[in-house]
C-alpha atoms as a PDB file:
ATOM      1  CA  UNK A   1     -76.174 -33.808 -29.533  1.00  0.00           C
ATOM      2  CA  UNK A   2     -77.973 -31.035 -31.416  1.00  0.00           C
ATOM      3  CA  UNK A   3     -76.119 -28.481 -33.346  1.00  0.00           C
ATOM      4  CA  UNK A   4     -77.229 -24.701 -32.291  1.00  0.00           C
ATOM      5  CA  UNK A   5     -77.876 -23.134 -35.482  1.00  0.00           C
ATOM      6  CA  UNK A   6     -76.818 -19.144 -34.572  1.00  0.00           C
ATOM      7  CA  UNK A   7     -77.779 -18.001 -38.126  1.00  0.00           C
ATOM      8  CA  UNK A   8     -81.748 -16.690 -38.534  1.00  0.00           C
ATOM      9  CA  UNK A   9     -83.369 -20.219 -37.485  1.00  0.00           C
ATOM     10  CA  UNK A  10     -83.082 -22.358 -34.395  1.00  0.00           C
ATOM     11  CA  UNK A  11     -80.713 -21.200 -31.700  1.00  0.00           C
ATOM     12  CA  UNK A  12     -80.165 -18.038 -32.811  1.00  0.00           C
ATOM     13  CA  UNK A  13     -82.842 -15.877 -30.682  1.00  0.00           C
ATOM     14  CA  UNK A  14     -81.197 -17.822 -27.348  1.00  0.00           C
ATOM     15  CA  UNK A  15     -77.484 -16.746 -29.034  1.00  0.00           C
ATOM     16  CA  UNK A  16     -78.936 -13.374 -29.373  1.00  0.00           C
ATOM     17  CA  UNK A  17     -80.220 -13.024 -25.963  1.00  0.00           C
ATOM     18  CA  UNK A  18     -77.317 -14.298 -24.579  1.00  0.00           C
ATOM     19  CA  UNK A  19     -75.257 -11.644 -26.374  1.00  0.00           C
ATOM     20  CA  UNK A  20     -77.661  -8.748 -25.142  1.00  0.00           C
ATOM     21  CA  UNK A  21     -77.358  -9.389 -21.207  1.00  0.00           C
ATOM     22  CA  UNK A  22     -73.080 -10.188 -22.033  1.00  0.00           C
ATOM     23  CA  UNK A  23     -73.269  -6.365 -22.904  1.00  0.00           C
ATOM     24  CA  UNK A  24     -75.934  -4.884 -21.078  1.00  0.00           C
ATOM     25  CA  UNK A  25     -75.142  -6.287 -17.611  1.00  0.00           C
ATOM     26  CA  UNK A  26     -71.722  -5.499 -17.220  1.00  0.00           C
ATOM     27  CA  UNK A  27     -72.444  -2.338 -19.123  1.00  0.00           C
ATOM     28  CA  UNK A  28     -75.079  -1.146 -16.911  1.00  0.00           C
ATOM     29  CA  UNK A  29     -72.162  -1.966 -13.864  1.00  0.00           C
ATOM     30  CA  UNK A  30     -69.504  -0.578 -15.542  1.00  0.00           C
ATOM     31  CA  UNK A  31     -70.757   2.801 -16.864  1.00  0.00           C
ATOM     32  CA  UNK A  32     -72.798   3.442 -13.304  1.00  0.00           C
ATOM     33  CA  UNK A  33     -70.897   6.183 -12.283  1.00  0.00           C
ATOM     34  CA  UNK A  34     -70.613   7.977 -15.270  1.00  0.00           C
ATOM     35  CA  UNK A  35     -74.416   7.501 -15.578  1.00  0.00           C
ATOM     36  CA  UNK A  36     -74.966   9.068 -12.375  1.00  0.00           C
ATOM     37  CA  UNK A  37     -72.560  12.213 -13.410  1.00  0.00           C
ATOM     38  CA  UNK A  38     -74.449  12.734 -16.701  1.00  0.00           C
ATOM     39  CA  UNK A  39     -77.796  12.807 -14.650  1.00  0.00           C
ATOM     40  CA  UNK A  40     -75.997  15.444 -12.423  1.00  0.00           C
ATOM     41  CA  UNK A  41     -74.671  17.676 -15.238  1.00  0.00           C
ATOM     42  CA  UNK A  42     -77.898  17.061 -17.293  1.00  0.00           C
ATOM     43  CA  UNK A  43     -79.820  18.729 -14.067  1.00  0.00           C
ATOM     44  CA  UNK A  44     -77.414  21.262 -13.021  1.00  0.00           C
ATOM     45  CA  UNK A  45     -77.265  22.418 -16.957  1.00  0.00           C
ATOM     46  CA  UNK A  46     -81.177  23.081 -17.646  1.00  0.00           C
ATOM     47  CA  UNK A  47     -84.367  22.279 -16.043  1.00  0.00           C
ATOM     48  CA  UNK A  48     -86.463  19.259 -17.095  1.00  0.00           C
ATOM     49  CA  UNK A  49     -85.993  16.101 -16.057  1.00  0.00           C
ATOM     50  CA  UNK A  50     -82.650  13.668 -16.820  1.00  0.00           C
ATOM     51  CA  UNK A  51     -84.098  11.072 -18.755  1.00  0.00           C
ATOM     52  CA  UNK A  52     -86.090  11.396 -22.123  1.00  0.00           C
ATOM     53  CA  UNK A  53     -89.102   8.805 -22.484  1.00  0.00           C
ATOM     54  CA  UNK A  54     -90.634   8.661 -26.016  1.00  0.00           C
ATOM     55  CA  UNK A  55     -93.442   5.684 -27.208  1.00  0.00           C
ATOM     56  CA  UNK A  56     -91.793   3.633 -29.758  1.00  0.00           C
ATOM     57  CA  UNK A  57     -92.757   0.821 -32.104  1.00  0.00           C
ATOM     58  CA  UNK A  58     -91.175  -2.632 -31.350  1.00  0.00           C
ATOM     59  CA  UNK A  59     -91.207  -6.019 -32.537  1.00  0.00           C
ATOM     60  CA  UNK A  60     -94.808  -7.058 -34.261  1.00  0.00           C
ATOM     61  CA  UNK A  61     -95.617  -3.631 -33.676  1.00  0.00           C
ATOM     62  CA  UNK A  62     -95.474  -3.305 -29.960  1.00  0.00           C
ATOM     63  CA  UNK A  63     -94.988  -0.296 -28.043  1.00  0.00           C
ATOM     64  CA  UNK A  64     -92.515   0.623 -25.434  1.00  0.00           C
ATOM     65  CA  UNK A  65     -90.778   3.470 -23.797  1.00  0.00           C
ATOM     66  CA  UNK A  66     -87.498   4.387 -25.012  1.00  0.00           C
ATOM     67  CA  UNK A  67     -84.785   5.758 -22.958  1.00  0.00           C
ATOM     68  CA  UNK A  68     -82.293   8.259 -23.629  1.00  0.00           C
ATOM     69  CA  UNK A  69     -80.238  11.110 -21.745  1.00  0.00           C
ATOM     70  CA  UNK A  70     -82.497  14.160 -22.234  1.00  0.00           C
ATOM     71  CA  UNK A  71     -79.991  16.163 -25.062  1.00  0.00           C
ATOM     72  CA  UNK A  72     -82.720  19.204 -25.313  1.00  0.00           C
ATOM     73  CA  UNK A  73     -84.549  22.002 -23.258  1.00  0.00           C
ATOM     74  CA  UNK A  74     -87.333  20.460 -21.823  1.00  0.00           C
ATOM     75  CA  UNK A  75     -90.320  20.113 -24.203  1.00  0.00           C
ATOM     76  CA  UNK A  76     -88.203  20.652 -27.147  1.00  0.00           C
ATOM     77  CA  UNK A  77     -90.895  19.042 -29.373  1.00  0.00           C
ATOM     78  CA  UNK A  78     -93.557  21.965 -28.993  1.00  0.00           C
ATOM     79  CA  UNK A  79     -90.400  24.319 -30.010  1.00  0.00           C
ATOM     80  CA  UNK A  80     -89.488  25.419 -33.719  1.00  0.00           C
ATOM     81  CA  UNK A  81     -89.509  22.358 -35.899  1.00  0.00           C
ATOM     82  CA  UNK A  82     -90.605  19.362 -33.046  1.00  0.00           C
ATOM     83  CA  UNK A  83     -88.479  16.903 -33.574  1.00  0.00           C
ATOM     84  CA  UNK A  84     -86.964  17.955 -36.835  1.00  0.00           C
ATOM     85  CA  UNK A  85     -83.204  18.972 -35.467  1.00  0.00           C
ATOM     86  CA  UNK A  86     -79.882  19.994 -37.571  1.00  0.00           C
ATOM     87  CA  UNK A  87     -76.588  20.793 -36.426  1.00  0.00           C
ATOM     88  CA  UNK A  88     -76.446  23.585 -33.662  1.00  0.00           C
ATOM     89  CA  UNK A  89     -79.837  23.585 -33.436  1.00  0.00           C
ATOM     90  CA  UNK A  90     -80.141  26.130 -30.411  1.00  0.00           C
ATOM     91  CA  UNK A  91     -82.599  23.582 -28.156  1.00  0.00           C
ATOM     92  CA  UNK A  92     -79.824  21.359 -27.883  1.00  0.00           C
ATOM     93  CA  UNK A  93     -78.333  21.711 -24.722  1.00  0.00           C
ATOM     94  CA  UNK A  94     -74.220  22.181 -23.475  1.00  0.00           C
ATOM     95  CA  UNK A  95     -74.276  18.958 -22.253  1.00  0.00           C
ATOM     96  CA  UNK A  96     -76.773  17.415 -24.173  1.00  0.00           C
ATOM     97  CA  UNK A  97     -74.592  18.383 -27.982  1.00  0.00           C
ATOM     98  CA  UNK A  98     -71.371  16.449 -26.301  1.00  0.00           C
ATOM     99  CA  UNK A  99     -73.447  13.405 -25.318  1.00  0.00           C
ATOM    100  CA  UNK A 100     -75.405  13.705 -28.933  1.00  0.00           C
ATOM    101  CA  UNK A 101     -71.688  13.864 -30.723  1.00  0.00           C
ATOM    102  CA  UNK A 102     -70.357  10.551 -28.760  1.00  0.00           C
ATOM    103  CA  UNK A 103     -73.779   8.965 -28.806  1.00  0.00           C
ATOM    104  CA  UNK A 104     -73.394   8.640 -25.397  1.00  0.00           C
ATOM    105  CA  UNK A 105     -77.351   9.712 -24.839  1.00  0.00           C
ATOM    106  CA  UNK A 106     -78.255   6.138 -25.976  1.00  0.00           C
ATOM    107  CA  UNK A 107     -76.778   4.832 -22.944  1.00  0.00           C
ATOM    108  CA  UNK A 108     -79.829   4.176 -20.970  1.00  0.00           C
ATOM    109  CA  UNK A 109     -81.129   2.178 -23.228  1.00  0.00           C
ATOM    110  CA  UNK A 110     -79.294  -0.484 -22.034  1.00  0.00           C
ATOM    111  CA  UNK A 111     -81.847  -1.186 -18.766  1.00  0.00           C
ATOM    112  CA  UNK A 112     -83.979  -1.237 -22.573  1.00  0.00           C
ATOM    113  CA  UNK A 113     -82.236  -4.440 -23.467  1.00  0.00           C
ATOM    114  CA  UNK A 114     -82.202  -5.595 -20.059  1.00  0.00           C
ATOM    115  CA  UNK A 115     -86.082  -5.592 -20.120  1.00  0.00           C
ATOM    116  CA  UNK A 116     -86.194  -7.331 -23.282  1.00  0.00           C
ATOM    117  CA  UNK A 117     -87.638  -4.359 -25.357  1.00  0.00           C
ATOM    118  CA  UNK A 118     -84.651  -4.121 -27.392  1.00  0.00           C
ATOM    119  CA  UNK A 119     -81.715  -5.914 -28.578  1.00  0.00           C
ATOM    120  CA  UNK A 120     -78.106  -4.364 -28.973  1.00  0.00           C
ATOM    121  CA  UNK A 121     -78.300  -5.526 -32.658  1.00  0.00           C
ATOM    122  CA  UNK A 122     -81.471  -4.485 -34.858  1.00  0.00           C
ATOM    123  CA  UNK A 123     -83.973  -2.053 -36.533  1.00  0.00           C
ATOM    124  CA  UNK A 124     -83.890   1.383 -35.100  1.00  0.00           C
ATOM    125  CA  UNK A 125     -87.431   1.930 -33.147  1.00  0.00           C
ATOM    126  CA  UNK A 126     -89.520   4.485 -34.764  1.00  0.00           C
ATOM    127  CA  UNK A 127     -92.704   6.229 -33.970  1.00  0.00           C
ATOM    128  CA  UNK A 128     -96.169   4.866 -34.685  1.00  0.00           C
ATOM    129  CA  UNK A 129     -97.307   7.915 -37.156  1.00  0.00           C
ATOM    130  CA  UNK A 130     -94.330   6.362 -39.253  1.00  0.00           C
ATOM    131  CA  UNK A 131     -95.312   2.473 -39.048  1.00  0.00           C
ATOM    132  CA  UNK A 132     -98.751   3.629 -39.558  1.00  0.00           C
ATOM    133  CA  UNK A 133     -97.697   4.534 -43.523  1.00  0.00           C
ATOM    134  CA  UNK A 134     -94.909   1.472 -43.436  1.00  0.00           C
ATOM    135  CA  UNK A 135     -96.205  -0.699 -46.937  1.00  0.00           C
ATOM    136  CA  UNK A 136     -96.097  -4.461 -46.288  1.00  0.00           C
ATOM    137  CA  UNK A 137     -92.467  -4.706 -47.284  1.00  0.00           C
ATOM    138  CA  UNK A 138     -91.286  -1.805 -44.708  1.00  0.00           C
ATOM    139  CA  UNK A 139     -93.388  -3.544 -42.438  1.00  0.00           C
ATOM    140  CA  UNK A 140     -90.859  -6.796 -42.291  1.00  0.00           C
ATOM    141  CA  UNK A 141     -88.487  -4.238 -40.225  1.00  0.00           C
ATOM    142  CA  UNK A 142     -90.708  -5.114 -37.330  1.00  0.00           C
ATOM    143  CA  UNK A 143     -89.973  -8.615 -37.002  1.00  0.00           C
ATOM    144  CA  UNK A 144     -86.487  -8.460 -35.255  1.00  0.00           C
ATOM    145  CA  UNK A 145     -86.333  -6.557 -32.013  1.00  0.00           C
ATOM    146  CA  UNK A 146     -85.401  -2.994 -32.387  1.00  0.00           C
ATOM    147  CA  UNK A 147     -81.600  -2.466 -31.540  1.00  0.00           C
ATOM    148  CA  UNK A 148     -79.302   0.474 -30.769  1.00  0.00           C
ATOM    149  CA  UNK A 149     -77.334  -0.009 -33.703  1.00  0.00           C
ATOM    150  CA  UNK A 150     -78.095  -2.099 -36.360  1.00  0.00           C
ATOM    151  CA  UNK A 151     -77.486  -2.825 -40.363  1.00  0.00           C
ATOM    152  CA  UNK A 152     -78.716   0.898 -41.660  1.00  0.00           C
ATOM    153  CA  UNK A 153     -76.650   2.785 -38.895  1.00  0.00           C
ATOM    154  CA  UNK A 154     -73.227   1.244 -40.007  1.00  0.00           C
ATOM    155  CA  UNK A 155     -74.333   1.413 -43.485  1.00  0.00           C
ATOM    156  CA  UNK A 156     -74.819   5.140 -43.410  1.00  0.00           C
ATOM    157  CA  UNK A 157     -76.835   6.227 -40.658  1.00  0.00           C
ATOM    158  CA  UNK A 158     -78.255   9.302 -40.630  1.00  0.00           C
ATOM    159  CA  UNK A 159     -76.944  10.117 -43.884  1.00  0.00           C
ATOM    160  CA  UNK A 160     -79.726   7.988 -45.438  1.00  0.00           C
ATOM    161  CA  UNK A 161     -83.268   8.797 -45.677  1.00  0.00           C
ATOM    162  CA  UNK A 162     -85.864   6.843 -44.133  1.00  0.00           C
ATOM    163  CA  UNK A 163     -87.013   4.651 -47.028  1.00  0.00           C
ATOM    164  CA  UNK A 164     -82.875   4.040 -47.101  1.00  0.00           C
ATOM    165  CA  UNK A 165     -82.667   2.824 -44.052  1.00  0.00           C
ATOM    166  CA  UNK A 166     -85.774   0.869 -43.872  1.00  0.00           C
ATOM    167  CA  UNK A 167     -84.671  -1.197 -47.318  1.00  0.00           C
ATOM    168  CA  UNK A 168     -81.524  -1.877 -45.333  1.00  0.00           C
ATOM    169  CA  UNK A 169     -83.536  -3.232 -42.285  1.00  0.00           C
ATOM    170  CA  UNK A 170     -85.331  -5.594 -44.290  1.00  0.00           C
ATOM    171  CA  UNK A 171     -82.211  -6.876 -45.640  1.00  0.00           C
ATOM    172  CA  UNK A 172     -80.932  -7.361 -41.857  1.00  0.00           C
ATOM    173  CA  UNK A 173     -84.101  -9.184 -41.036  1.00  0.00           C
ATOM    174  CA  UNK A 174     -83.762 -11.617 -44.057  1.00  0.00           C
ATOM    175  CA  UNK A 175     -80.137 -12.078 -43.815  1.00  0.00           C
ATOM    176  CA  UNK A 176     -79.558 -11.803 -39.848  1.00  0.00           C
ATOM    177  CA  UNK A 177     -77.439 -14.000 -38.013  1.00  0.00           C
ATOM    178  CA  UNK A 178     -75.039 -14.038 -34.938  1.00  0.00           C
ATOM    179  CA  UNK A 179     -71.939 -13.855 -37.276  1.00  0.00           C
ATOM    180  CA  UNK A 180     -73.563 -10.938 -38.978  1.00  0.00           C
ATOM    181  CA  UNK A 181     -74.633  -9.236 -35.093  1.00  0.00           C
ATOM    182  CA  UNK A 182     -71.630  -9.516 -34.107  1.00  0.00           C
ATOM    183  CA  UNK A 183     -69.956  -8.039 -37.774  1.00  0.00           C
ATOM    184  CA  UNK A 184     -72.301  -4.397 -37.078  1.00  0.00           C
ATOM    185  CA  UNK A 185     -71.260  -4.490 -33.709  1.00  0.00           C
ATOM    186  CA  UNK A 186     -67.493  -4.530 -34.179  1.00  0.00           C
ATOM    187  CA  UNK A 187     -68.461  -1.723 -37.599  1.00  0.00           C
ATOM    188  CA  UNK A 188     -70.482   0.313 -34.954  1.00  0.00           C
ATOM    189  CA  UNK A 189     -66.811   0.949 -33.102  1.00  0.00           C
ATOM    190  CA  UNK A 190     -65.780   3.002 -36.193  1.00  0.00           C
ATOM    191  CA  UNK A 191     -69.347   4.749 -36.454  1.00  0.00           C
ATOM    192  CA  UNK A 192     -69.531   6.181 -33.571  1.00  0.00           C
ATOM    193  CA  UNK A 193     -66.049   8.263 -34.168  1.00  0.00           C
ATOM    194  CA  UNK A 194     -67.734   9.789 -37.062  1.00  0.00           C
ATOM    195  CA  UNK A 195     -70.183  13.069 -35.138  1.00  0.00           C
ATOM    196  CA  UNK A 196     -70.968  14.013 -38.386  1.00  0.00           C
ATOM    197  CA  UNK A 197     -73.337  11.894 -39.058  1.00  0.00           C
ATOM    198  CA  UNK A 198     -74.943  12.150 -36.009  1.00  0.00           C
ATOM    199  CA  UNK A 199     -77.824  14.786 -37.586  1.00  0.00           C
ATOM    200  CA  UNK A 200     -80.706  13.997 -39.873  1.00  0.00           C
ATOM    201  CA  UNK A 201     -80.372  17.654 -40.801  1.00  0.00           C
ATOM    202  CA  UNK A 202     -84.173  18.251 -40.674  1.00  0.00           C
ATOM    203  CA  UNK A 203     -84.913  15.543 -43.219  1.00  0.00           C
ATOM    204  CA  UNK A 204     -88.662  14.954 -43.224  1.00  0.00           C
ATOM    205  CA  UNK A 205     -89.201  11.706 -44.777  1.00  0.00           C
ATOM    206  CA  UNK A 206     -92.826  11.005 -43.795  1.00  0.00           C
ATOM    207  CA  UNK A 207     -94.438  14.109 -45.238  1.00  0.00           C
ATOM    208  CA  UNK A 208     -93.765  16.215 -41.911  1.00  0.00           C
ATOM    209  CA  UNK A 209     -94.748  19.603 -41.588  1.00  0.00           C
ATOM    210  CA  UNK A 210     -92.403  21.683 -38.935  1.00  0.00           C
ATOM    211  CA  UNK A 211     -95.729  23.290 -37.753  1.00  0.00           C
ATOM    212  CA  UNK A 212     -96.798  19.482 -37.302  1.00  0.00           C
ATOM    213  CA  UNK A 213     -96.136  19.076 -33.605  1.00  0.00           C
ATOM    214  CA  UNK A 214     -97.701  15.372 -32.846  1.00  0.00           C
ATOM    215  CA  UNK A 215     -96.183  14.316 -36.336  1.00  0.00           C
ATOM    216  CA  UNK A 216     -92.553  15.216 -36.567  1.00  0.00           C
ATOM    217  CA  UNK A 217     -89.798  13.147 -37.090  1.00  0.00           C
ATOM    218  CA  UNK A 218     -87.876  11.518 -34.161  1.00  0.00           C
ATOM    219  CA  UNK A 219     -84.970  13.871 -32.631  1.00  0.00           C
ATOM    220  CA  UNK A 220     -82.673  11.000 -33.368  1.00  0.00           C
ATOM    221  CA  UNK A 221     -82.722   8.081 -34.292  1.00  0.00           C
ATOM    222  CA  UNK A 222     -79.182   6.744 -34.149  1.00  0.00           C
END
């Protein structure tokens, strides 16, 4: 009988699959109602519509639409600094800043994983202006499905700057196992009890300009 190997070679992207529609599945069932209550308090707190869509880079550079809870007024981005955003940032909505503190915006980026877009476990997605300046050793980060949480985000999250958190993506693609997925996603529980380190505090990483509309930093990327 053949021995699955669950660390980065053989096996391991069936282990890893596996894992992904374990969580997403039941997690899509299980958080339906609250999903449809967030979509009701999103609309009945500000116009715009409930879920936010964004282009994102994926694996070997493919794009996708990401989903998320719209947290802001609606077309936030051509608003002060884009998609710089701090602390009490004033486009950030009522219910938007609770769903932003619990990281419960991410949510929808389950149906995501479902699609095979993302993994639970992996790089953060990031725009294309950003993989456009990635050198060849930022550009490993792309060979592992993006994730929801991942290495970086338990590592420091937002607290980092980008070049931080891309080193430490690298490192997760050259190290990455299903021990290891299943090590950030039990260190993710902790993470997410920690709001403060839910803003990037305007950090422009990428040469961004706040007057720099199409080329602002993501509102979040974690």
């Amino acid at each position: 009988m053949d021995v699955i190997d669950t660390r980065s070679g053989r096996g391991y992207e069936a282990a890893k699959r596996a894992l992904d529609l374990v969580i997403a599945v039941p997690g899509i069932v299980v958080t339906s109602p609250f999903l449809l209550a967030t979509a009701l308090a999103i609309k009945l707190d500000s116009r715009g519509p409930v879920i936010f869509r964004q282009e994102r880079v994926g694996r070997h550079g493919r794009s996708f639409q990401i989903l998320k809870f719209r947290t802001m007024v609606d077309g936030a981005h051509l608003l002060g600094p884009g998609f710089l955003i701090s602390k009490g940032d004033p486009r950030i909505t009522r219910v938007g800043a609770f769903l932003r503190r619990w990281s419960l915006d991410e949510l929808p980026q389950l149906f995501n994983i479902l699609r095979g877009e993302m993994s639970v476990v992996g790089p953060r997605p990031t725009l294309r202006y950003q993989v456009d300046q990635y050198t060849d050793f930022q550009l490993r980060r792309l060979e592992a499905l993006p994730g929801v949480t991942g290495w970086a985000q338990i590592r420091g999250r937002n607290g980092l700057t980008w070049p931080e958190r891309i080193e430490l993506d690298v490192w997760y693609v050259n190290h990455r196992s299903f021990a290891l997925d299943c090590r950030i996603l039990v260190k993710t529980l902790a993470v997410i009890t920690r709001p403060d380190e839910v803003y990037n505090e305007n950090r422009a990483d990428w040469g961004e300009r706040e007057d720099e509309r199409s080329r602002s930093v993501l509102d979040r990327s974690s």
